[in-house]
N, C-alpha and C. Protein backbone atom coordinates (compact mmCIF):
# COMPACT_ATOMS: atom_id res chain seq x y z
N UNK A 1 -23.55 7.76 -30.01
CA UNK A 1 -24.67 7.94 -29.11
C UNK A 1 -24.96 6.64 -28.35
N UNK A 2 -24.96 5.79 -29.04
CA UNK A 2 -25.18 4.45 -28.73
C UNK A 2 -24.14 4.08 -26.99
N UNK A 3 -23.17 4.25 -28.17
CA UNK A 3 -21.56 3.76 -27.10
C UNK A 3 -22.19 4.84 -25.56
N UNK A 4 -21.85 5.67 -25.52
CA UNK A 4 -22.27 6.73 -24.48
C UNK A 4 -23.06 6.10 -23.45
N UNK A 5 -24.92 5.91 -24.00
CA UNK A 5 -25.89 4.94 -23.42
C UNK A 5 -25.37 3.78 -22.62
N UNK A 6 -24.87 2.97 -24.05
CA UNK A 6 -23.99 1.78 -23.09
C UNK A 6 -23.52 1.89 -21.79
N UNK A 7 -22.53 2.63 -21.55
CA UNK A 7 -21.54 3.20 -21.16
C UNK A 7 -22.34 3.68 -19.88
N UNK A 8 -23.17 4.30 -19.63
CA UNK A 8 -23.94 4.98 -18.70
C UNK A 8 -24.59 4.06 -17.74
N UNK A 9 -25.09 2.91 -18.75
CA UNK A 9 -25.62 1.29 -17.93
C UNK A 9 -24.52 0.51 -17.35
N UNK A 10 -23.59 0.41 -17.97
CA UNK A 10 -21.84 -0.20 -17.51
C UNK A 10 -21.62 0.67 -15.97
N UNK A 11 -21.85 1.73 -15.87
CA UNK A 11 -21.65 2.60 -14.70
C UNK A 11 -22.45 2.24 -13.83
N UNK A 12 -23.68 2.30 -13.88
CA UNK A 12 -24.55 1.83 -12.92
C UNK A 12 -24.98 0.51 -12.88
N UNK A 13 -24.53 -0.38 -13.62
CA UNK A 13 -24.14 -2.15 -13.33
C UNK A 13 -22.81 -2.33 -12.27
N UNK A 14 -22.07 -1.37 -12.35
CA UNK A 14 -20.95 -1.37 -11.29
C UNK A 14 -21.38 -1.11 -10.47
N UNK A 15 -22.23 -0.44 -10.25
CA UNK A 15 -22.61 0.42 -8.54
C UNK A 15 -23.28 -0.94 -8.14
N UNK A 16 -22.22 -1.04 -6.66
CA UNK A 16 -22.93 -1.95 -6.27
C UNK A 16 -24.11 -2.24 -5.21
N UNK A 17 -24.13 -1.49 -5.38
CA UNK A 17 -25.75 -1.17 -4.58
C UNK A 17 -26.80 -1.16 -5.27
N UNK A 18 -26.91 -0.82 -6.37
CA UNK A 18 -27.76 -1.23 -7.75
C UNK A 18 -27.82 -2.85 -8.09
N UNK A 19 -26.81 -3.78 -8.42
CA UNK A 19 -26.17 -5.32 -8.29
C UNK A 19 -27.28 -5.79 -6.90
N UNK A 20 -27.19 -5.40 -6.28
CA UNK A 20 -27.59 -5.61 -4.85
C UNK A 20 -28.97 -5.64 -4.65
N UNK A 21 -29.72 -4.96 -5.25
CA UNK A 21 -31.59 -4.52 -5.56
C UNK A 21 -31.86 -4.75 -6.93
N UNK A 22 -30.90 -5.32 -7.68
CA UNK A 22 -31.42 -6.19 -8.76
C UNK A 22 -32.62 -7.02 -9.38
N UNK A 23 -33.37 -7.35 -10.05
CA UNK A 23 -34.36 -8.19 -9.58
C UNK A 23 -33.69 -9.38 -10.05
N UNK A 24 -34.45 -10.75 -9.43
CA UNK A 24 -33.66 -11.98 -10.03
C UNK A 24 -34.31 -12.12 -11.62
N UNK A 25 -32.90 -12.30 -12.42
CA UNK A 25 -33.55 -12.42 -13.70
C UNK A 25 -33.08 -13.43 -14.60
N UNK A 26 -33.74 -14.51 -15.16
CA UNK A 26 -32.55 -15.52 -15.82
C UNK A 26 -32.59 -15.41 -17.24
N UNK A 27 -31.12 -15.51 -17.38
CA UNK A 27 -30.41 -14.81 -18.33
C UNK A 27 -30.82 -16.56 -19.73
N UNK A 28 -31.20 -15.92 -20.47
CA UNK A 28 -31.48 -17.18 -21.77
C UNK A 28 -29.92 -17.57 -22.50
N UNK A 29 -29.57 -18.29 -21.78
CA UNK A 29 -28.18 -18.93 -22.59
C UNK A 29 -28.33 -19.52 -24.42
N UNK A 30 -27.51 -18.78 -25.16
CA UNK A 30 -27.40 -19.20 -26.26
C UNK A 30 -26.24 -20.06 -26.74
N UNK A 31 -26.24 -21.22 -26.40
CA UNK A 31 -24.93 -21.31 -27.05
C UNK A 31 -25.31 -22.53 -27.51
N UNK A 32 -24.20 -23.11 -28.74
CA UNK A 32 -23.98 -24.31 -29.55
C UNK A 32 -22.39 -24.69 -29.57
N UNK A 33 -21.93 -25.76 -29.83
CA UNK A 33 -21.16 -26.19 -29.96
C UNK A 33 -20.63 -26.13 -31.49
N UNK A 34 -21.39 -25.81 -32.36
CA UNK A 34 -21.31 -25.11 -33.85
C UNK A 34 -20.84 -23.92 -34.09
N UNK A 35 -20.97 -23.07 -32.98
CA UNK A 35 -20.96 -21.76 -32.92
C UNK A 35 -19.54 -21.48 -32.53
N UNK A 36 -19.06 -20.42 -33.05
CA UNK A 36 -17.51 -19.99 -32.76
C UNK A 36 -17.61 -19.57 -31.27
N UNK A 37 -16.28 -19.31 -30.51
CA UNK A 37 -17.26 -18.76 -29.11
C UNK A 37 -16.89 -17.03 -29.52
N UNK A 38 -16.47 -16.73 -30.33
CA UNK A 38 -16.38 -15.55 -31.17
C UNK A 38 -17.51 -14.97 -31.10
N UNK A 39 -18.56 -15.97 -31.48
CA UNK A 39 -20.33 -15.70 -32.03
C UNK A 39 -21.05 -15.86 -30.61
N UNK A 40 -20.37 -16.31 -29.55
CA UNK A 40 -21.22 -16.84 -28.70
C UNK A 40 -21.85 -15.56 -27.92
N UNK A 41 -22.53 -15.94 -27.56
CA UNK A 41 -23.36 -14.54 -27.02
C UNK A 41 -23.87 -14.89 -25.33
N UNK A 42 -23.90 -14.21 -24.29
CA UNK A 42 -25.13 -14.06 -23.09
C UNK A 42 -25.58 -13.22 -23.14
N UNK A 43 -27.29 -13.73 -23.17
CA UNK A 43 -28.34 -12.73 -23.34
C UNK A 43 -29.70 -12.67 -22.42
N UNK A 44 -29.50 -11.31 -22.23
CA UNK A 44 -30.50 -10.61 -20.96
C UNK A 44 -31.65 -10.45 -21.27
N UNK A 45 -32.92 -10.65 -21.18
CA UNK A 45 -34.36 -10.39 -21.87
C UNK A 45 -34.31 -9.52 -21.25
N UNK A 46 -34.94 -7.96 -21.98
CA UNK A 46 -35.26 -6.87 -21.48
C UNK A 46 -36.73 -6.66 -20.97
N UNK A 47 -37.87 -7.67 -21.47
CA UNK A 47 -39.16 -7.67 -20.64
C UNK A 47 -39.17 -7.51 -19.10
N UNK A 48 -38.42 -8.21 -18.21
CA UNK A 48 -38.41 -8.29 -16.96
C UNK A 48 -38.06 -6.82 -16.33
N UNK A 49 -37.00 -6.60 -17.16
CA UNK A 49 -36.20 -5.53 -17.09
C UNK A 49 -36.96 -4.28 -16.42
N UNK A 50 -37.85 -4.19 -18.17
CA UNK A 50 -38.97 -2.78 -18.03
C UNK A 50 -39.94 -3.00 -17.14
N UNK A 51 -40.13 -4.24 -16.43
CA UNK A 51 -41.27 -4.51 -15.27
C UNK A 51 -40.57 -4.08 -14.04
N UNK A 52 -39.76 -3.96 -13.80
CA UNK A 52 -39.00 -3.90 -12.47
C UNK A 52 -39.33 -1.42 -12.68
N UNK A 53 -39.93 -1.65 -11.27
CA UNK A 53 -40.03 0.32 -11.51
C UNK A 53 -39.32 0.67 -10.43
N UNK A 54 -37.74 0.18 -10.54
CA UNK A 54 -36.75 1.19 -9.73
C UNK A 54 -35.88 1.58 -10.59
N UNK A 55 -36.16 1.74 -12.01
CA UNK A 55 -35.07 1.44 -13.27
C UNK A 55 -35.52 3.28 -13.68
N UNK A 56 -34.44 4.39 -13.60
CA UNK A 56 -33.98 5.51 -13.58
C UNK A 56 -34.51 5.85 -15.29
N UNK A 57 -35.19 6.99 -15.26
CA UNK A 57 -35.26 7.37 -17.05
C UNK A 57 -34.50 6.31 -18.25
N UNK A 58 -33.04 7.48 -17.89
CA UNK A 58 -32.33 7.24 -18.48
C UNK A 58 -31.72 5.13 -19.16
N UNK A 59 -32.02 4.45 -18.44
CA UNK A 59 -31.85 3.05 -18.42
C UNK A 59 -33.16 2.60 -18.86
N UNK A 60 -34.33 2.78 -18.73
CA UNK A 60 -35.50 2.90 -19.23
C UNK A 60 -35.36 3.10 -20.80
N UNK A 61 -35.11 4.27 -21.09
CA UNK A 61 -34.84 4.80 -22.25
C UNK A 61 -33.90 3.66 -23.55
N UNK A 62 -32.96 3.45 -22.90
CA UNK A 62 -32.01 2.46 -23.62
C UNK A 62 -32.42 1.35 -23.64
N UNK A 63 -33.20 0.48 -22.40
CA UNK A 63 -33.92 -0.79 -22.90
C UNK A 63 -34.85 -0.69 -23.95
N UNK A 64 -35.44 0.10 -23.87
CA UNK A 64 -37.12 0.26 -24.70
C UNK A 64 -36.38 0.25 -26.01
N UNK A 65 -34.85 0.98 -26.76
CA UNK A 65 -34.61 0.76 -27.68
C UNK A 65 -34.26 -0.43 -28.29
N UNK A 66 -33.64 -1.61 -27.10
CA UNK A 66 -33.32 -3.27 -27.61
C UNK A 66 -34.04 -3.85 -28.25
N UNK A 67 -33.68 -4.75 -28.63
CA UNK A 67 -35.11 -5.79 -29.08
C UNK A 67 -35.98 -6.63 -27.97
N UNK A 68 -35.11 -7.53 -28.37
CA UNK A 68 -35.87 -8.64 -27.05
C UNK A 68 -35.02 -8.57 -25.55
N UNK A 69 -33.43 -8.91 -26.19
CA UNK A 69 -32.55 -8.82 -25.07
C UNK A 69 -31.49 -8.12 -25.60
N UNK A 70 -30.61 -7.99 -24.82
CA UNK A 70 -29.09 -7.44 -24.31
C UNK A 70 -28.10 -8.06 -24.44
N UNK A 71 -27.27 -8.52 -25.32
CA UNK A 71 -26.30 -8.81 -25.30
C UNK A 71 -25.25 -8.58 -23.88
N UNK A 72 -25.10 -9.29 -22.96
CA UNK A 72 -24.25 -8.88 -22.00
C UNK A 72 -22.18 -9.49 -22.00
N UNK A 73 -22.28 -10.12 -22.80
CA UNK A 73 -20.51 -10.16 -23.04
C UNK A 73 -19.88 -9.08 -23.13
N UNK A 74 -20.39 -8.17 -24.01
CA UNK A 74 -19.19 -6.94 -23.87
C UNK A 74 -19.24 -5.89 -22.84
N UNK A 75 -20.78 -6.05 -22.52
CA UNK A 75 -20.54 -5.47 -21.23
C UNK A 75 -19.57 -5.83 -20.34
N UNK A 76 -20.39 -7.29 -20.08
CA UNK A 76 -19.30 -8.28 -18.68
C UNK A 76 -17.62 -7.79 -18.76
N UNK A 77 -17.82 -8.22 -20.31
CA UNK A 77 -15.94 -7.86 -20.38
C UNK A 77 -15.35 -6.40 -20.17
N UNK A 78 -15.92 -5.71 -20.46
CA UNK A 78 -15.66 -4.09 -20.03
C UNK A 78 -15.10 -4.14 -18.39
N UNK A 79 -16.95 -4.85 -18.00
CA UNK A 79 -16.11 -4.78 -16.22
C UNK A 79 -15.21 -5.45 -15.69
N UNK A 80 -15.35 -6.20 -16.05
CA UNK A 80 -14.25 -7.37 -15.83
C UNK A 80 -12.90 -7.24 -16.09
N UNK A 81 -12.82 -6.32 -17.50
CA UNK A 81 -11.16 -5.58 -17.35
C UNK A 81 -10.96 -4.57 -16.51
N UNK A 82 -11.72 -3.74 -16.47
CA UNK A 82 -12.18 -2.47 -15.17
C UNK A 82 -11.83 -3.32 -14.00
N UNK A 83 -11.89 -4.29 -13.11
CA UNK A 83 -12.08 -4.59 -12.17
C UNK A 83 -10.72 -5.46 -12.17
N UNK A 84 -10.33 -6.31 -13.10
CA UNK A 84 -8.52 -7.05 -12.93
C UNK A 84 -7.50 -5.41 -13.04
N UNK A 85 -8.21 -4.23 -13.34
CA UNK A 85 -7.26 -3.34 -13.70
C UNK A 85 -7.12 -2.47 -12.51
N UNK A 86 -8.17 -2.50 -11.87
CA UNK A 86 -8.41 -2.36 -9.81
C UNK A 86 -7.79 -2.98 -9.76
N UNK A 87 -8.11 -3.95 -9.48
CA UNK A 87 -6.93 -5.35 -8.62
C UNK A 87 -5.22 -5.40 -8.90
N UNK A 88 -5.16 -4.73 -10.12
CA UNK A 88 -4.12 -5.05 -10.59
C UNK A 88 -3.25 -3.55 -9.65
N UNK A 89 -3.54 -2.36 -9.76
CA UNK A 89 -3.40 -1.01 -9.33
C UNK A 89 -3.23 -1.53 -7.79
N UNK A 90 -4.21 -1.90 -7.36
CA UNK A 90 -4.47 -1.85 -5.55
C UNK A 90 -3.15 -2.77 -5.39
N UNK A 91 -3.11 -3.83 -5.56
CA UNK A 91 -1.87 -4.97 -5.19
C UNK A 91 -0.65 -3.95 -5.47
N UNK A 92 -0.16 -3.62 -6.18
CA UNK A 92 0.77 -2.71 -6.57
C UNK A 92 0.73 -1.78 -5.15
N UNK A 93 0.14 -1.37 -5.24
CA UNK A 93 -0.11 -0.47 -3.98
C UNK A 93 0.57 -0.95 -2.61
N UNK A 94 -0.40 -2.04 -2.70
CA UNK A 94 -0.26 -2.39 -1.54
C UNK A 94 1.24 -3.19 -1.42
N UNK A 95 1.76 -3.81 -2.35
CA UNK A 95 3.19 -4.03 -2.02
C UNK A 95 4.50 -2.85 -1.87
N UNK A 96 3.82 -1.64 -2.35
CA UNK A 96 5.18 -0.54 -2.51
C UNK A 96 4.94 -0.11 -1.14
N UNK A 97 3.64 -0.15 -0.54
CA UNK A 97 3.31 0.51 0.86
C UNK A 97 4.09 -0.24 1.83
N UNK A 98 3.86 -1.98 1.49
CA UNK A 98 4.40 -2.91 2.43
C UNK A 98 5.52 -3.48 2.26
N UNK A 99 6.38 -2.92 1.48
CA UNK A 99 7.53 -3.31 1.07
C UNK A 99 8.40 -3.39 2.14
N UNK A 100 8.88 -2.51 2.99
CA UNK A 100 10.06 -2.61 4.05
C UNK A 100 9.67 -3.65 5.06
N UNK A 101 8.31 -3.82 5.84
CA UNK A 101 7.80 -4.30 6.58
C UNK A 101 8.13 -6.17 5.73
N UNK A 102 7.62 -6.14 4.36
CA UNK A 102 7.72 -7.34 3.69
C UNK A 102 9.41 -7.76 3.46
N UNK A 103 10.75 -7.05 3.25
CA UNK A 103 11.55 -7.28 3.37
C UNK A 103 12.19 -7.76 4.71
N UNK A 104 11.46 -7.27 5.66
CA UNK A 104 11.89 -7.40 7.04
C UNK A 104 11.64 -8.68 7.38
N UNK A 105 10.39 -9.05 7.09
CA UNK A 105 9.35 -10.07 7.50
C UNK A 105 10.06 -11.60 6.47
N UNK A 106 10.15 -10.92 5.83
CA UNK A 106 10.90 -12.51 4.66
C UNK A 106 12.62 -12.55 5.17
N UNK A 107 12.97 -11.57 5.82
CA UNK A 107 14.39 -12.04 6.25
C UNK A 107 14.27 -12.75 7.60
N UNK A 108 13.16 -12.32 8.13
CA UNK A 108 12.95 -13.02 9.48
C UNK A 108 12.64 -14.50 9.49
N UNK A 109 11.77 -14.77 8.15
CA UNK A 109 11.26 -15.61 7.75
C UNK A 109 12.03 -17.11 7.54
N UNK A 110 13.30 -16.34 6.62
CA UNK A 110 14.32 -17.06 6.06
C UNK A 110 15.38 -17.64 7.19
N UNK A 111 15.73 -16.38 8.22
CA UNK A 111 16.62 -17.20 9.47
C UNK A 111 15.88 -17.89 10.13
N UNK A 112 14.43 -17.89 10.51
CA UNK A 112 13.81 -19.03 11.56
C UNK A 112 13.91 -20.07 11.01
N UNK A 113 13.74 -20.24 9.01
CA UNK A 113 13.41 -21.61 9.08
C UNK A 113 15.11 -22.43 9.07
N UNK A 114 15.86 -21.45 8.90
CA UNK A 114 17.22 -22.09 8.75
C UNK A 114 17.43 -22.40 10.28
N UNK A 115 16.80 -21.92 11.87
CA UNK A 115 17.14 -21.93 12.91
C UNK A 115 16.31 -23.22 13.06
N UNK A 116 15.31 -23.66 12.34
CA UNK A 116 14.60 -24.21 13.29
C UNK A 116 14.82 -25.90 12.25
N UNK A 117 15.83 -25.46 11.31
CA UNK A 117 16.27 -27.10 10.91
C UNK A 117 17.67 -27.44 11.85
N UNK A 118 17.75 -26.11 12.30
CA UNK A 118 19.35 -26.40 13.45
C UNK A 118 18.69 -27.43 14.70
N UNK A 119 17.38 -26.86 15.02
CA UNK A 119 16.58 -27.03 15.92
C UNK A 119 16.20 -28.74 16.02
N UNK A 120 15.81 -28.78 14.65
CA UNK A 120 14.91 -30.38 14.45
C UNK A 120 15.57 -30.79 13.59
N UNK A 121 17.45 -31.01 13.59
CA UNK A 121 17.70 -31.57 13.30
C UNK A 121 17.92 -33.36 13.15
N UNK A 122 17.09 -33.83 12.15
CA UNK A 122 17.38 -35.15 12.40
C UNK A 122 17.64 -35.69 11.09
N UNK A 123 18.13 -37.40 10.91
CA UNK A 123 18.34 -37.85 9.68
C UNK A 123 17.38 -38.57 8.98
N UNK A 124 17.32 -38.03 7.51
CA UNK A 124 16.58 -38.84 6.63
C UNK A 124 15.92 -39.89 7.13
N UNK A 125 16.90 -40.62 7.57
CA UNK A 125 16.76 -42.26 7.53
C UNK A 125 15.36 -42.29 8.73
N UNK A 126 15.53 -41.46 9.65
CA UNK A 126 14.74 -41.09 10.82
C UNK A 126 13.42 -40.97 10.58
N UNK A 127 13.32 -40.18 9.95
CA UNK A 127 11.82 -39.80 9.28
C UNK A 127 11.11 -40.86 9.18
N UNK A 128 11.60 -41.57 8.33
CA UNK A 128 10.83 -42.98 7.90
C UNK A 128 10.17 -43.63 8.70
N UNK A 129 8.68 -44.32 8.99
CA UNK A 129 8.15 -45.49 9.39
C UNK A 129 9.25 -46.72 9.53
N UNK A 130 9.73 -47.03 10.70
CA UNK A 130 10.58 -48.48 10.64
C UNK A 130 11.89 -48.11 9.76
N UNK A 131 12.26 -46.66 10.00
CA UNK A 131 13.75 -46.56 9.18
C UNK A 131 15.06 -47.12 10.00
N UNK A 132 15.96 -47.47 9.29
CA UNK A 132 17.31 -48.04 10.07
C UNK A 132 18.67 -46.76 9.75
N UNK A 133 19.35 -46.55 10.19
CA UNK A 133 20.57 -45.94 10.19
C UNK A 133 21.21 -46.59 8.92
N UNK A 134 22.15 -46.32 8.02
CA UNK A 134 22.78 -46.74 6.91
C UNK A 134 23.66 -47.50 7.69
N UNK A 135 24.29 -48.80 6.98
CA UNK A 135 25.87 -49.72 7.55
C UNK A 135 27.25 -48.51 8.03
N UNK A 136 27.36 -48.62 9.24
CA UNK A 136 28.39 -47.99 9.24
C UNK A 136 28.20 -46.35 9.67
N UNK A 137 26.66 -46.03 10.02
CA UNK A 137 26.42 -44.16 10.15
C UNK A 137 27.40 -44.25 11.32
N UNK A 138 27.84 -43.03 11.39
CA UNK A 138 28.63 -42.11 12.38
C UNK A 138 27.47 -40.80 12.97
N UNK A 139 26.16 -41.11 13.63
CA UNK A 139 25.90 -40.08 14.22
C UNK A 139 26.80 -39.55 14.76
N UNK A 140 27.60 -39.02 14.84
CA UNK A 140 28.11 -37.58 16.26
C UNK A 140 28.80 -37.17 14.69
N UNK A 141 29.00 -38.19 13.35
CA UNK A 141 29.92 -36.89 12.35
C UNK A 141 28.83 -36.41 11.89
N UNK A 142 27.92 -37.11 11.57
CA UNK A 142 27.57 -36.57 10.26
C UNK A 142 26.00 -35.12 11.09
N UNK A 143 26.07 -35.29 12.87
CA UNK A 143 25.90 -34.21 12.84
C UNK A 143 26.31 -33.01 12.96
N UNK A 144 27.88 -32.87 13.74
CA UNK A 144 28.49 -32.42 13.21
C UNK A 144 28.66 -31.17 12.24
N UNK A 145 28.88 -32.33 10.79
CA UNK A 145 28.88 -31.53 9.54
C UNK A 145 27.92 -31.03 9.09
N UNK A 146 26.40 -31.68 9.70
CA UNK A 146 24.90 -30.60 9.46
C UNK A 146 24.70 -29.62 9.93
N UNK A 147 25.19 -29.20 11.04
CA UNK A 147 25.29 -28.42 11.54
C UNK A 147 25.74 -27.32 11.02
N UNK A 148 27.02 -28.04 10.98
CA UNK A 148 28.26 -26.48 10.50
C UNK A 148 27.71 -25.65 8.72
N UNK A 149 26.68 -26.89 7.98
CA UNK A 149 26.20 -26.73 6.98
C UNK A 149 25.28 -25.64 7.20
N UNK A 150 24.29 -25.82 8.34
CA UNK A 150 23.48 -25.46 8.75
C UNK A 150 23.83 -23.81 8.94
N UNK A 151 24.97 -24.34 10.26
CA UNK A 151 25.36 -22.39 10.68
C UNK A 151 25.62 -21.84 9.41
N UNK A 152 26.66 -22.21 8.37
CA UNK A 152 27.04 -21.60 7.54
C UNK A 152 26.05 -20.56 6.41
N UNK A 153 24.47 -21.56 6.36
CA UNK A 153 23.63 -20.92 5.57
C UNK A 153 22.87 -19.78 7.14
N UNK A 154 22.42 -19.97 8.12
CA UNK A 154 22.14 -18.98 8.62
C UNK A 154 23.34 -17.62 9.13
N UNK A 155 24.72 -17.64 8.45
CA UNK A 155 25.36 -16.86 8.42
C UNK A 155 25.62 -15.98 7.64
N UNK A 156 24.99 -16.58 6.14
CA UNK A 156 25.20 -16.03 5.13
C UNK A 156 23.74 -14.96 5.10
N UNK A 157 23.01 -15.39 5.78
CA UNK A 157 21.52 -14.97 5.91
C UNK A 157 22.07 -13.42 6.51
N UNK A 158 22.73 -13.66 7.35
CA UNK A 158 23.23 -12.19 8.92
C UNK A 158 21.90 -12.70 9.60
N UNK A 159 22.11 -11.58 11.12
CA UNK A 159 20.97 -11.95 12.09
C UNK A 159 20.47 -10.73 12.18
N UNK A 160 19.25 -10.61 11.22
CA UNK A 160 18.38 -9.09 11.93
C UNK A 160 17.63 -9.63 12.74
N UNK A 161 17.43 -11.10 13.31
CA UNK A 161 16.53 -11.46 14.07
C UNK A 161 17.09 -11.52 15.58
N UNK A 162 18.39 -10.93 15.60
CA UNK A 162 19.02 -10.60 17.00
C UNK A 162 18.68 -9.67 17.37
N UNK A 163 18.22 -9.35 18.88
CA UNK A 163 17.65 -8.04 19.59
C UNK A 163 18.90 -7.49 20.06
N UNK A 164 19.08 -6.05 20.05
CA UNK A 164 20.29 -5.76 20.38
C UNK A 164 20.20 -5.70 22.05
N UNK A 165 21.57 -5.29 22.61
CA UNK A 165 22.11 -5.45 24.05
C UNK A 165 22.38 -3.36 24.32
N UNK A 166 21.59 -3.53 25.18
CA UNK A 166 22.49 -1.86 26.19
C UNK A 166 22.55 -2.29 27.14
N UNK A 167 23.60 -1.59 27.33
CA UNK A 167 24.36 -1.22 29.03
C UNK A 167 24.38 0.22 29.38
N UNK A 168 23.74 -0.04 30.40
CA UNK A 168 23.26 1.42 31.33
C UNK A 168 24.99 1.80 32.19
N UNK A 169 24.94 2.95 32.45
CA UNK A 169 25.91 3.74 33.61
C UNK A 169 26.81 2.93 34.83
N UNK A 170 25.27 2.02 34.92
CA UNK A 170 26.22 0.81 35.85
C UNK A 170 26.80 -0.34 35.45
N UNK A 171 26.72 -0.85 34.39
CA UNK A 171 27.25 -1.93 33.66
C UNK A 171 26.15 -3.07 33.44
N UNK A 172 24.95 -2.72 33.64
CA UNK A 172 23.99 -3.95 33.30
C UNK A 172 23.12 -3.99 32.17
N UNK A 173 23.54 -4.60 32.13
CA UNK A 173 22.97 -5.24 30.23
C UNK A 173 21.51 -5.62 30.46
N UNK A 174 20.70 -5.10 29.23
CA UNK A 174 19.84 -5.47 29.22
C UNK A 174 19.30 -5.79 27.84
N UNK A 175 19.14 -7.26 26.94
CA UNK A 175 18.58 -7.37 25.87
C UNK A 175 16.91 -6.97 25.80
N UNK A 176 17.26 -6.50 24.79
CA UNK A 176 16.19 -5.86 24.05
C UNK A 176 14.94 -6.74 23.68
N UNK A 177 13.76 -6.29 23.55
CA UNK A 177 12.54 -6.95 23.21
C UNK A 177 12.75 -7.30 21.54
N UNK A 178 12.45 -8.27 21.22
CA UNK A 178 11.96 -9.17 19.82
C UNK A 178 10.24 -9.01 19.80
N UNK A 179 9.94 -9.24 18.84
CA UNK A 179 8.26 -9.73 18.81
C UNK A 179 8.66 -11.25 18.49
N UNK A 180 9.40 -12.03 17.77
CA UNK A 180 9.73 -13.46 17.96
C UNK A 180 10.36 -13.76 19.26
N UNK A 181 10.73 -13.50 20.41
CA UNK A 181 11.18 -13.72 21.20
C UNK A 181 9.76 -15.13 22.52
N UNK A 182 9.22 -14.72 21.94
CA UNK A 182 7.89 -15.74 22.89
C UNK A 182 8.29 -17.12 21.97
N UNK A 183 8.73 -16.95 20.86
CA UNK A 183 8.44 -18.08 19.46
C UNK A 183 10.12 -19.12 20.40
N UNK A 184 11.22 -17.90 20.32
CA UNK A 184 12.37 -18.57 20.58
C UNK A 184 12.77 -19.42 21.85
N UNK A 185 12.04 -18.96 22.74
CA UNK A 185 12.11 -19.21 23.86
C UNK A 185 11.22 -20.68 23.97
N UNK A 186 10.16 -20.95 23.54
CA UNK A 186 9.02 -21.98 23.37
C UNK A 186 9.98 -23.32 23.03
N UNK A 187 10.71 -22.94 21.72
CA UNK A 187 11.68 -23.72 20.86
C UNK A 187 13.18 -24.08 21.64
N UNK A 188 13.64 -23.53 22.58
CA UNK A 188 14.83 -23.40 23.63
C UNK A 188 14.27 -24.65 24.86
């Protein structure tokens, strides 16, 4: 009978529109450093409670049986698994919904940034505040071989980020629209 009651206040502590027309009420913290947090308790005085007259029979009914206050931990924790167990459901959701769009989007993701170290390619040494070239660099090899490093990983990638080409009746080609295409062109 008890559990049930509970249970009925847990429901309408969720509604959040109830949360919302709450009255402000401060909660008497019990705790010690003696105390297990096993034992530890947050506790609600139910006086305020029964003063507030937007409070439904039924919730009425179940305070008047407390003592002073309410234990609110096992409540809290009830909702609080209720609510990571939403969160947990919805995300799920929302990745099986956005999955193709998210595969698409992370392959697109993966060739720009490999395009755009082709792009800004420069050396280590460069970066640096007051950096010098090593004894002996060969800029024209060693870019070169960054490069070809470079193409090789955006090859292994493939290009879904290429817009394809038609040719009409008369022989004129026309590439196709990108939504990165404003991005490539900026970077060109």
């Amino acid at each position: 009978m008890f559990e049930a009651e509970e249970a009925k206040l847990l429901e309408e502590l969720c509604n959040y529109s109830q949360h919302k027309f709450l009255p402000y009420l401060n909660p008497a913290w019990q705790f010690s450093q003696t105390v297990p947090l096993a034992e530890f308790q947050f506790r609600l005085r139910v006086e305020p409670l029964l003063k507030w007259d937007s409070l439904n029979a039924e919730v009425r009914m179940f305070l008047e049986r407390q003592e002073n206050s309410i234990d609110l931990r096992p409540i809290i924790g009830r909702y609080t698994s209720l609510v990571r167990e939403f969160y947990n459901w919805f995300w799920l959701k929302v990745e099986e919904k956005m999955a193709p769009e998210r595969i698409e989007y992370d392959a697109h993701v993966a060739e720009f940034m490999v395009y755009g170290e082709e792009v800004f390619l420069t050396p280590d040494w460069f970066r640096k505040a007051g950096g010098e070239p090593p004894p002996g660099w060969d800029g024209a090899h060693w870019r070169c071989r960054s490069l070809s490093e470079i193409r090789q990983r955006r090859w292994a990638l493939g290009h879904r980020a290429f817009r394809g080409i038609t040719v009409d009746s008369q022989g004129v080609a026309e590439v196709g629209a990108h939504p990165w295409t404003p991005i490539l062109l900026r970077v060109q």
